[in-house]
PDB file of N, CA and C in Angstrom:
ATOM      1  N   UNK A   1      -0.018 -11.610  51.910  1.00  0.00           N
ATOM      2  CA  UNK A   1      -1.205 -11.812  51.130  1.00  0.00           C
ATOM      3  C   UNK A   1      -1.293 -10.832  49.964  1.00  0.00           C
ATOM      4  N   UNK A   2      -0.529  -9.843  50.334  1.00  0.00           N
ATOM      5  CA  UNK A   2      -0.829  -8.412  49.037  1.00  0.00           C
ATOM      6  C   UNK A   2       0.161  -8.873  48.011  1.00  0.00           C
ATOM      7  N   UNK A   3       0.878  -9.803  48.180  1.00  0.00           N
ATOM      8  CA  UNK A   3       1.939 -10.273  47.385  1.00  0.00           C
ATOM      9  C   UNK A   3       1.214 -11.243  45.789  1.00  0.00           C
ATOM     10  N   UNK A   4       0.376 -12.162  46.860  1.00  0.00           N
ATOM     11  CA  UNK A   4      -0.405 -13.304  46.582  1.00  0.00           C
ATOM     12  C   UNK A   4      -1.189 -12.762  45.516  1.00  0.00           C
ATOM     13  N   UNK A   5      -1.973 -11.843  45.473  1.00  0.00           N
ATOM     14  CA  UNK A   5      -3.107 -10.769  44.993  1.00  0.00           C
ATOM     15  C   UNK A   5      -2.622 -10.312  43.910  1.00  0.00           C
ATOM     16  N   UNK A   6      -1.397  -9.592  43.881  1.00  0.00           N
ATOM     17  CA  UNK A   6      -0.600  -8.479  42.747  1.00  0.00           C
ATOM     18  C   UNK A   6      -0.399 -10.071  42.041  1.00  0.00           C
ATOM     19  N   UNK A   7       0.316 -11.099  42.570  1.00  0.00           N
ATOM     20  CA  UNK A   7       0.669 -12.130  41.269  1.00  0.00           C
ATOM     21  C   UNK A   7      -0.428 -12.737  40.557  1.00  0.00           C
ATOM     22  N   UNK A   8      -1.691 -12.802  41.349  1.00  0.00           N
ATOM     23  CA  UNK A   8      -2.565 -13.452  40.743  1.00  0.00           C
ATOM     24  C   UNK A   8      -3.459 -12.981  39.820  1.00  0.00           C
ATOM     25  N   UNK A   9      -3.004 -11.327  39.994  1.00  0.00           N
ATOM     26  CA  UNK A   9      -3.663 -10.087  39.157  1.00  0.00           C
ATOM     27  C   UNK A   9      -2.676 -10.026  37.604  1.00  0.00           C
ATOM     28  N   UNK A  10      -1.623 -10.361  38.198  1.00  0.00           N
ATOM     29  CA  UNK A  10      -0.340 -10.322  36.984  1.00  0.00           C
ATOM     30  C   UNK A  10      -0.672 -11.511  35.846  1.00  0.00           C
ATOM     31  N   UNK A  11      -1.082 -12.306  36.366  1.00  0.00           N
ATOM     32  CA  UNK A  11      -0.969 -14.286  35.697  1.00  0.00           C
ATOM     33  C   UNK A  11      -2.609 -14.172  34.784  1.00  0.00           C
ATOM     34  N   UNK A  12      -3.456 -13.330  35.681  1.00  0.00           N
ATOM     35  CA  UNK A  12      -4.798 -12.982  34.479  1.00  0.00           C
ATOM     36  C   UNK A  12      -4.973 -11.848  33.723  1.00  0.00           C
ATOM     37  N   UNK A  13      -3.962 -11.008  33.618  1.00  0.00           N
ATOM     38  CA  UNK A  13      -3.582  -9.925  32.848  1.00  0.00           C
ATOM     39  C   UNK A  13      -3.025 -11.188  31.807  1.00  0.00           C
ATOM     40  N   UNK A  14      -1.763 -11.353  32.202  1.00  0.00           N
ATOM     41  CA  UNK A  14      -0.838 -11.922  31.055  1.00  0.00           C
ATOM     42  C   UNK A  14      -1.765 -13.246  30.308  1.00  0.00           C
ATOM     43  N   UNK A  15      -2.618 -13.822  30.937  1.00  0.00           N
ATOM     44  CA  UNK A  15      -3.503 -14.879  30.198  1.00  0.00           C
ATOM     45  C   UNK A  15      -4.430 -13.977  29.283  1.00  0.00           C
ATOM     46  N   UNK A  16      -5.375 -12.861  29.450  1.00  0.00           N
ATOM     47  CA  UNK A  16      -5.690 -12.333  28.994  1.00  0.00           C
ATOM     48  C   UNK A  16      -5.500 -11.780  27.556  1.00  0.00           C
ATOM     49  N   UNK A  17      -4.428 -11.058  27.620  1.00  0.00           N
ATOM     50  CA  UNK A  17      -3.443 -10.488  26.768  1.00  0.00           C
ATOM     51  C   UNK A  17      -3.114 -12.170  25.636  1.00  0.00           C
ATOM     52  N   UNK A  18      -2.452 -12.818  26.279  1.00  0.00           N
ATOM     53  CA  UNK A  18      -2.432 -14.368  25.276  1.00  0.00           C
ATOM     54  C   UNK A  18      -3.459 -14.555  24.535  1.00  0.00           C
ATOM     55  N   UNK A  19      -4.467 -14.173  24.874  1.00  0.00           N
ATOM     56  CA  UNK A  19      -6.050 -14.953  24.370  1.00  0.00           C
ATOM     57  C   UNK A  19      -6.037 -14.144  23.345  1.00  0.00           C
ATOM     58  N   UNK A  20      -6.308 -12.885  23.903  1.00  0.00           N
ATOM     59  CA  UNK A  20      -6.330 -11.873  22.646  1.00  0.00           C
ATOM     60  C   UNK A  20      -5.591 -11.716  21.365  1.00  0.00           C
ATOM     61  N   UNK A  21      -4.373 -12.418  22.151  1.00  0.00           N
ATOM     62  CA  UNK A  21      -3.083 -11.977  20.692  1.00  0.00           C
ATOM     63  C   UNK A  21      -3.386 -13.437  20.004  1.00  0.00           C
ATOM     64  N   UNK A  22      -3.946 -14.554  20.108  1.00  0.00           N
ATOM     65  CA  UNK A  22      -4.593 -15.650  19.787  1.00  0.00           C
ATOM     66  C   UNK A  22      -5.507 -15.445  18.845  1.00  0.00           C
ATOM     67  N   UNK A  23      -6.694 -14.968  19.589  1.00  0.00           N
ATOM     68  CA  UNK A  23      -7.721 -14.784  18.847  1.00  0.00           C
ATOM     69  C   UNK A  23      -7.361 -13.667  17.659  1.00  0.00           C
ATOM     70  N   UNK A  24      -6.592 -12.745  17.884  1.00  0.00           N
ATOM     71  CA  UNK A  24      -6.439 -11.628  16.295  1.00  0.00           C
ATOM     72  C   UNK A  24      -5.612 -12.165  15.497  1.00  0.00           C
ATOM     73  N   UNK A  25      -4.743 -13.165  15.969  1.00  0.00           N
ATOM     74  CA  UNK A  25      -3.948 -14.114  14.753  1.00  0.00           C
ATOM     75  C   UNK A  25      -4.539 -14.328  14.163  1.00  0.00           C
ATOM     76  N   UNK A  26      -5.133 -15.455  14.513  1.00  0.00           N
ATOM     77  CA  UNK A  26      -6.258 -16.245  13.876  1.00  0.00           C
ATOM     78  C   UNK A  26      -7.179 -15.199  12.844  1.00  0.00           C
ATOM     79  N   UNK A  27      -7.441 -14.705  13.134  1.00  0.00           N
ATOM     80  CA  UNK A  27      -8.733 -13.441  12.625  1.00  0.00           C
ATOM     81  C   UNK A  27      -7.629 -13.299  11.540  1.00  0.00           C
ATOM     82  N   UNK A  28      -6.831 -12.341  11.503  1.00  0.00           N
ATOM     83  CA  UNK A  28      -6.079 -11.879  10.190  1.00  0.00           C
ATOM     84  C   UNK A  28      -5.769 -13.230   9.618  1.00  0.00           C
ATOM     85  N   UNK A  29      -5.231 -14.430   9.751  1.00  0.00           N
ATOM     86  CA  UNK A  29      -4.756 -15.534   8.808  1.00  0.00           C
ATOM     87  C   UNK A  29      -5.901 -15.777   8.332  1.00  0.00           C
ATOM     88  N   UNK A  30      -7.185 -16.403   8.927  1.00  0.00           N
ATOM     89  CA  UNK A  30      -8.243 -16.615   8.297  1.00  0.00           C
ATOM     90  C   UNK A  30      -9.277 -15.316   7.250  1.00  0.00           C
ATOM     91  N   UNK A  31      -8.876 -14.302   7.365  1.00  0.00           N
ATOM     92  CA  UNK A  31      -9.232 -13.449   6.742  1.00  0.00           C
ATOM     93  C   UNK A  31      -8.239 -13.211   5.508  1.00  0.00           C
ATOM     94  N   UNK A  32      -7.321 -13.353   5.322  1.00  0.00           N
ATOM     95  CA  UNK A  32      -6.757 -13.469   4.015  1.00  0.00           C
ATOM     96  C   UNK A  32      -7.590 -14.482   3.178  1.00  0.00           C
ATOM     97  N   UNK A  33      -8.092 -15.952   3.602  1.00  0.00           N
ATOM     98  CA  UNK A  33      -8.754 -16.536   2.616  1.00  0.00           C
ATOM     99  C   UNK A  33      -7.994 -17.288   2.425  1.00  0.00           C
ATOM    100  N   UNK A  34      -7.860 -18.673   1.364  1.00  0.00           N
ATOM    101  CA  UNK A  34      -7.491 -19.980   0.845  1.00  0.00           C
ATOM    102  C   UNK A  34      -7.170 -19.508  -1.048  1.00  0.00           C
ATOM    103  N   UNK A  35      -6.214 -19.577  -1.202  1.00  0.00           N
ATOM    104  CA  UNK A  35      -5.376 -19.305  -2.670  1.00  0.00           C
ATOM    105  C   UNK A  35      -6.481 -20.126  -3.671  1.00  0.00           C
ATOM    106  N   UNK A  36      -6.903 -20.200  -4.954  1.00  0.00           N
ATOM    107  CA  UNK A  36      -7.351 -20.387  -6.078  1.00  0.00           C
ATOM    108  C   UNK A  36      -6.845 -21.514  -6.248  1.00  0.00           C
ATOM    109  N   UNK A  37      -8.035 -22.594  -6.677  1.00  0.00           N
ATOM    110  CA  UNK A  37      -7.483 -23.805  -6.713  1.00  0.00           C
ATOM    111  C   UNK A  37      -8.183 -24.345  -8.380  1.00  0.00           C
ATOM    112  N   UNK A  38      -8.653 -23.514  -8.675  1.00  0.00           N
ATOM    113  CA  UNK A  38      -9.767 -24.193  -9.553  1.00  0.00           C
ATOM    114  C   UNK A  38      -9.667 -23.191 -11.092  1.00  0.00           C
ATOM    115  N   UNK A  39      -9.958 -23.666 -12.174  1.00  0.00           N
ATOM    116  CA  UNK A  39     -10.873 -22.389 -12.799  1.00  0.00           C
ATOM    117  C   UNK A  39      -9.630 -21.448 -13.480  1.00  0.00           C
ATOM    118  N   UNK A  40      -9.890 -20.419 -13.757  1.00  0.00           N
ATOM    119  CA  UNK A  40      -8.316 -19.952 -14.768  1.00  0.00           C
ATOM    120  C   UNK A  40      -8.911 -18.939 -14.709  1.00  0.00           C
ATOM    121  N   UNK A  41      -7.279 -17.765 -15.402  1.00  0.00           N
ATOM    122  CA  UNK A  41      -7.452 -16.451 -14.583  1.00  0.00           C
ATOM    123  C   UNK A  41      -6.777 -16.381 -15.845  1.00  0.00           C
ATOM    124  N   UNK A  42      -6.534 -14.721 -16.225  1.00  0.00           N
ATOM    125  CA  UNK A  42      -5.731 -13.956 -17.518  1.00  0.00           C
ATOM    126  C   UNK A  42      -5.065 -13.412 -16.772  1.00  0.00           C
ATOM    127  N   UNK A  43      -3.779 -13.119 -17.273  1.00  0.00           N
ATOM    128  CA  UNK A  43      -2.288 -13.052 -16.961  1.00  0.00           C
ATOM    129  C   UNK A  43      -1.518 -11.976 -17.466  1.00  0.00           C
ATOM    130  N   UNK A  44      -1.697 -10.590 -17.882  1.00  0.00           N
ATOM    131  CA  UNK A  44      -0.950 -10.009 -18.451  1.00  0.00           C
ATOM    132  C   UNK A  44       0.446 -10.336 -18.966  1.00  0.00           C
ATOM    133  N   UNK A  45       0.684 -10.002 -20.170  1.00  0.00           N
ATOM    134  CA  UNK A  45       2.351 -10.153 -20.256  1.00  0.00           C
ATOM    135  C   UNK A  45       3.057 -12.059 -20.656  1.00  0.00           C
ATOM    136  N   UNK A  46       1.754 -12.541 -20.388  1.00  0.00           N
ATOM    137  CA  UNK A  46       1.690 -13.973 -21.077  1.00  0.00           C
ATOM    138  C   UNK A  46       2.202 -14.401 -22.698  1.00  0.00           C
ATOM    139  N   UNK A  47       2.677 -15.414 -23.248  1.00  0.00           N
ATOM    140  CA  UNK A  47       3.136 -15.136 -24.542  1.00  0.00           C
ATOM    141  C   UNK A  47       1.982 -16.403 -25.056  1.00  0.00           C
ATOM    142  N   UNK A  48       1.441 -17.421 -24.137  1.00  0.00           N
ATOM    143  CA  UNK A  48       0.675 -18.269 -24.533  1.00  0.00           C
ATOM    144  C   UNK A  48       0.184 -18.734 -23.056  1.00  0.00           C
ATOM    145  N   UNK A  49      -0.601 -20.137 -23.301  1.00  0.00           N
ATOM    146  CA  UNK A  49      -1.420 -20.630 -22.496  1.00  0.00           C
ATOM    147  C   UNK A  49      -0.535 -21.015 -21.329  1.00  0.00           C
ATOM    148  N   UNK A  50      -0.451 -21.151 -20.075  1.00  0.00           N
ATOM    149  CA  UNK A  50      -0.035 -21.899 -19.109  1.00  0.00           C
ATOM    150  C   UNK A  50      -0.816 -22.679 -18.252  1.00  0.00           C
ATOM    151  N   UNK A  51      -0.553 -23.918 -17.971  1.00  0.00           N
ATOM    152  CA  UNK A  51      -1.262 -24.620 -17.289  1.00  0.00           C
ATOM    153  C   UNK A  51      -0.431 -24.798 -15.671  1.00  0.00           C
ATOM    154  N   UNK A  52      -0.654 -24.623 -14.621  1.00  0.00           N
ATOM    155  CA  UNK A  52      -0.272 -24.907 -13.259  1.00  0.00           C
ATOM    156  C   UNK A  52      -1.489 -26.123 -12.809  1.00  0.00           C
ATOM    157  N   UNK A  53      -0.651 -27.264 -12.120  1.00  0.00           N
ATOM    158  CA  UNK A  53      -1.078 -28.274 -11.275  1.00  0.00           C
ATOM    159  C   UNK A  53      -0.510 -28.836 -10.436  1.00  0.00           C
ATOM    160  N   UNK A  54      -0.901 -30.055  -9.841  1.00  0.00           N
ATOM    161  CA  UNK A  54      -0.154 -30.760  -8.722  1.00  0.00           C
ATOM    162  C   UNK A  54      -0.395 -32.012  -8.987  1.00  0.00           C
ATOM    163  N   UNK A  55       0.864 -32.781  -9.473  1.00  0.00           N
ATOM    164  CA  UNK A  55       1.063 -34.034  -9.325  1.00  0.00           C
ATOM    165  C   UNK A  55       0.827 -34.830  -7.819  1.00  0.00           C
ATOM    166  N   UNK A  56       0.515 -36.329  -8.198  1.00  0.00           N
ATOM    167  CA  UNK A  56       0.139 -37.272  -7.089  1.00  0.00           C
ATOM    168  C   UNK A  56       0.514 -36.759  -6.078  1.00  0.00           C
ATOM    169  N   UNK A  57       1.997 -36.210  -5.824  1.00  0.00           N
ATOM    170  CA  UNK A  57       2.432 -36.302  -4.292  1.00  0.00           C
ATOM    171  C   UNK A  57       2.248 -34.674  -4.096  1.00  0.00           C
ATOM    172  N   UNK A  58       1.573 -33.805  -4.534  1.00  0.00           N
ATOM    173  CA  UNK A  58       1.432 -32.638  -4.244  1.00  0.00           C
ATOM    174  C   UNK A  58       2.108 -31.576  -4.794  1.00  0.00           C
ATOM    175  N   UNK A  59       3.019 -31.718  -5.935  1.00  0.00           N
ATOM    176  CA  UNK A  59       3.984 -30.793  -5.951  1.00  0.00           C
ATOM    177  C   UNK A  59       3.927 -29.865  -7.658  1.00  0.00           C
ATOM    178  N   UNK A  60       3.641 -29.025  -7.151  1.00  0.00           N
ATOM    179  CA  UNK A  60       3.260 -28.171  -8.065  1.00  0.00           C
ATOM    180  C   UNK A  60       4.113 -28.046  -9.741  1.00  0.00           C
ATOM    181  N   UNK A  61       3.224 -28.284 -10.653  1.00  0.00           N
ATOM    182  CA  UNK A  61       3.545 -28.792 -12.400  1.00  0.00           C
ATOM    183  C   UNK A  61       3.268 -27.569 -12.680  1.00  0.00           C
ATOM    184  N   UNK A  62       4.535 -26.395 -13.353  1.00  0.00           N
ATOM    185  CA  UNK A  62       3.750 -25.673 -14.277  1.00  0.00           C
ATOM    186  C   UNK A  62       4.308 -26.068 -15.875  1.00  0.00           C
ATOM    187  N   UNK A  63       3.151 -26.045 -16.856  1.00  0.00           N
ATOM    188  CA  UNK A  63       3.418 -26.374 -17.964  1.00  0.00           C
ATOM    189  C   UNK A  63       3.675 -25.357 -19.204  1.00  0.00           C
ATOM    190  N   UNK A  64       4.050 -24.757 -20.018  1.00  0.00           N
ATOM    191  CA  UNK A  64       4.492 -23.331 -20.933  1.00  0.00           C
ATOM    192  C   UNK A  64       5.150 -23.773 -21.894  1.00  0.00           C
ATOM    193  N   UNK A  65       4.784 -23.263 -23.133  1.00  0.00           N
ATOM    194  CA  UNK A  65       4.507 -23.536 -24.604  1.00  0.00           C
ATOM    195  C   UNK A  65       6.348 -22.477 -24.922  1.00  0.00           C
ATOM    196  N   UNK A  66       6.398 -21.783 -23.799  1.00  0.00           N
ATOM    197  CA  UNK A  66       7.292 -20.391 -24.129  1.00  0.00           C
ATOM    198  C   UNK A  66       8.364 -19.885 -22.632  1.00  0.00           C
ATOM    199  N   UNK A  67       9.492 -20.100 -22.787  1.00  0.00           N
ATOM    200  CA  UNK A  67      10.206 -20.331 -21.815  1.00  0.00           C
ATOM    201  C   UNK A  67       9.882 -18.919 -20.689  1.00  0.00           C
ATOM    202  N   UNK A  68       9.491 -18.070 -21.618  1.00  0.00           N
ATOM    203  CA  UNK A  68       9.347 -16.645 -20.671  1.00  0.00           C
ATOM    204  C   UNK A  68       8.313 -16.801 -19.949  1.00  0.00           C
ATOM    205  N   UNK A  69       7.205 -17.402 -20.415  1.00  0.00           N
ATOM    206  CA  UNK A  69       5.994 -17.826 -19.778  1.00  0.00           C
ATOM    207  C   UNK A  69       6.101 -18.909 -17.911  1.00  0.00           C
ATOM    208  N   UNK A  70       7.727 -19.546 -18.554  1.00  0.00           N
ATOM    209  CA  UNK A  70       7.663 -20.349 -17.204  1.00  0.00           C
ATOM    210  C   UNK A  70       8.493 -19.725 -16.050  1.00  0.00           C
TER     211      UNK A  70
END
């Protein structure tokens, strides 16, 4: 029975421990936040305007007047 006890003490430690390392994932990924989707930003070191988008199927367009820019 003392066998029974130590494993069943072991299996809610180790569930425990899971939950936790679960729940602080989560916490740090969602705490970084969702990248800029909208709206325009200044760019140091820019030579002109750039435009970034996403065509129909998702895939990211950047557009530049100036090859250094792209």
């Amino acid at each position: 029975m003392r066998v029974v006890g130590w494993a069943a003490k072991g299996l809610v430690a180790v569930i425990v421990i899971a939950v936790v390392g679960v729940v602080a994932l989560l916490g740090s990924i969602t705490r970084r936040g969702l990248p800029q989707t909208s709206g325009s930003i200044h760019v140091p070191g820019l030579h002109a305007a750039v435009t970034i988008g996403r065509d129909e199927q998702g895939i990211l367009q950047i557009v530049a007047d100036d090859p250094h820019d792209l």
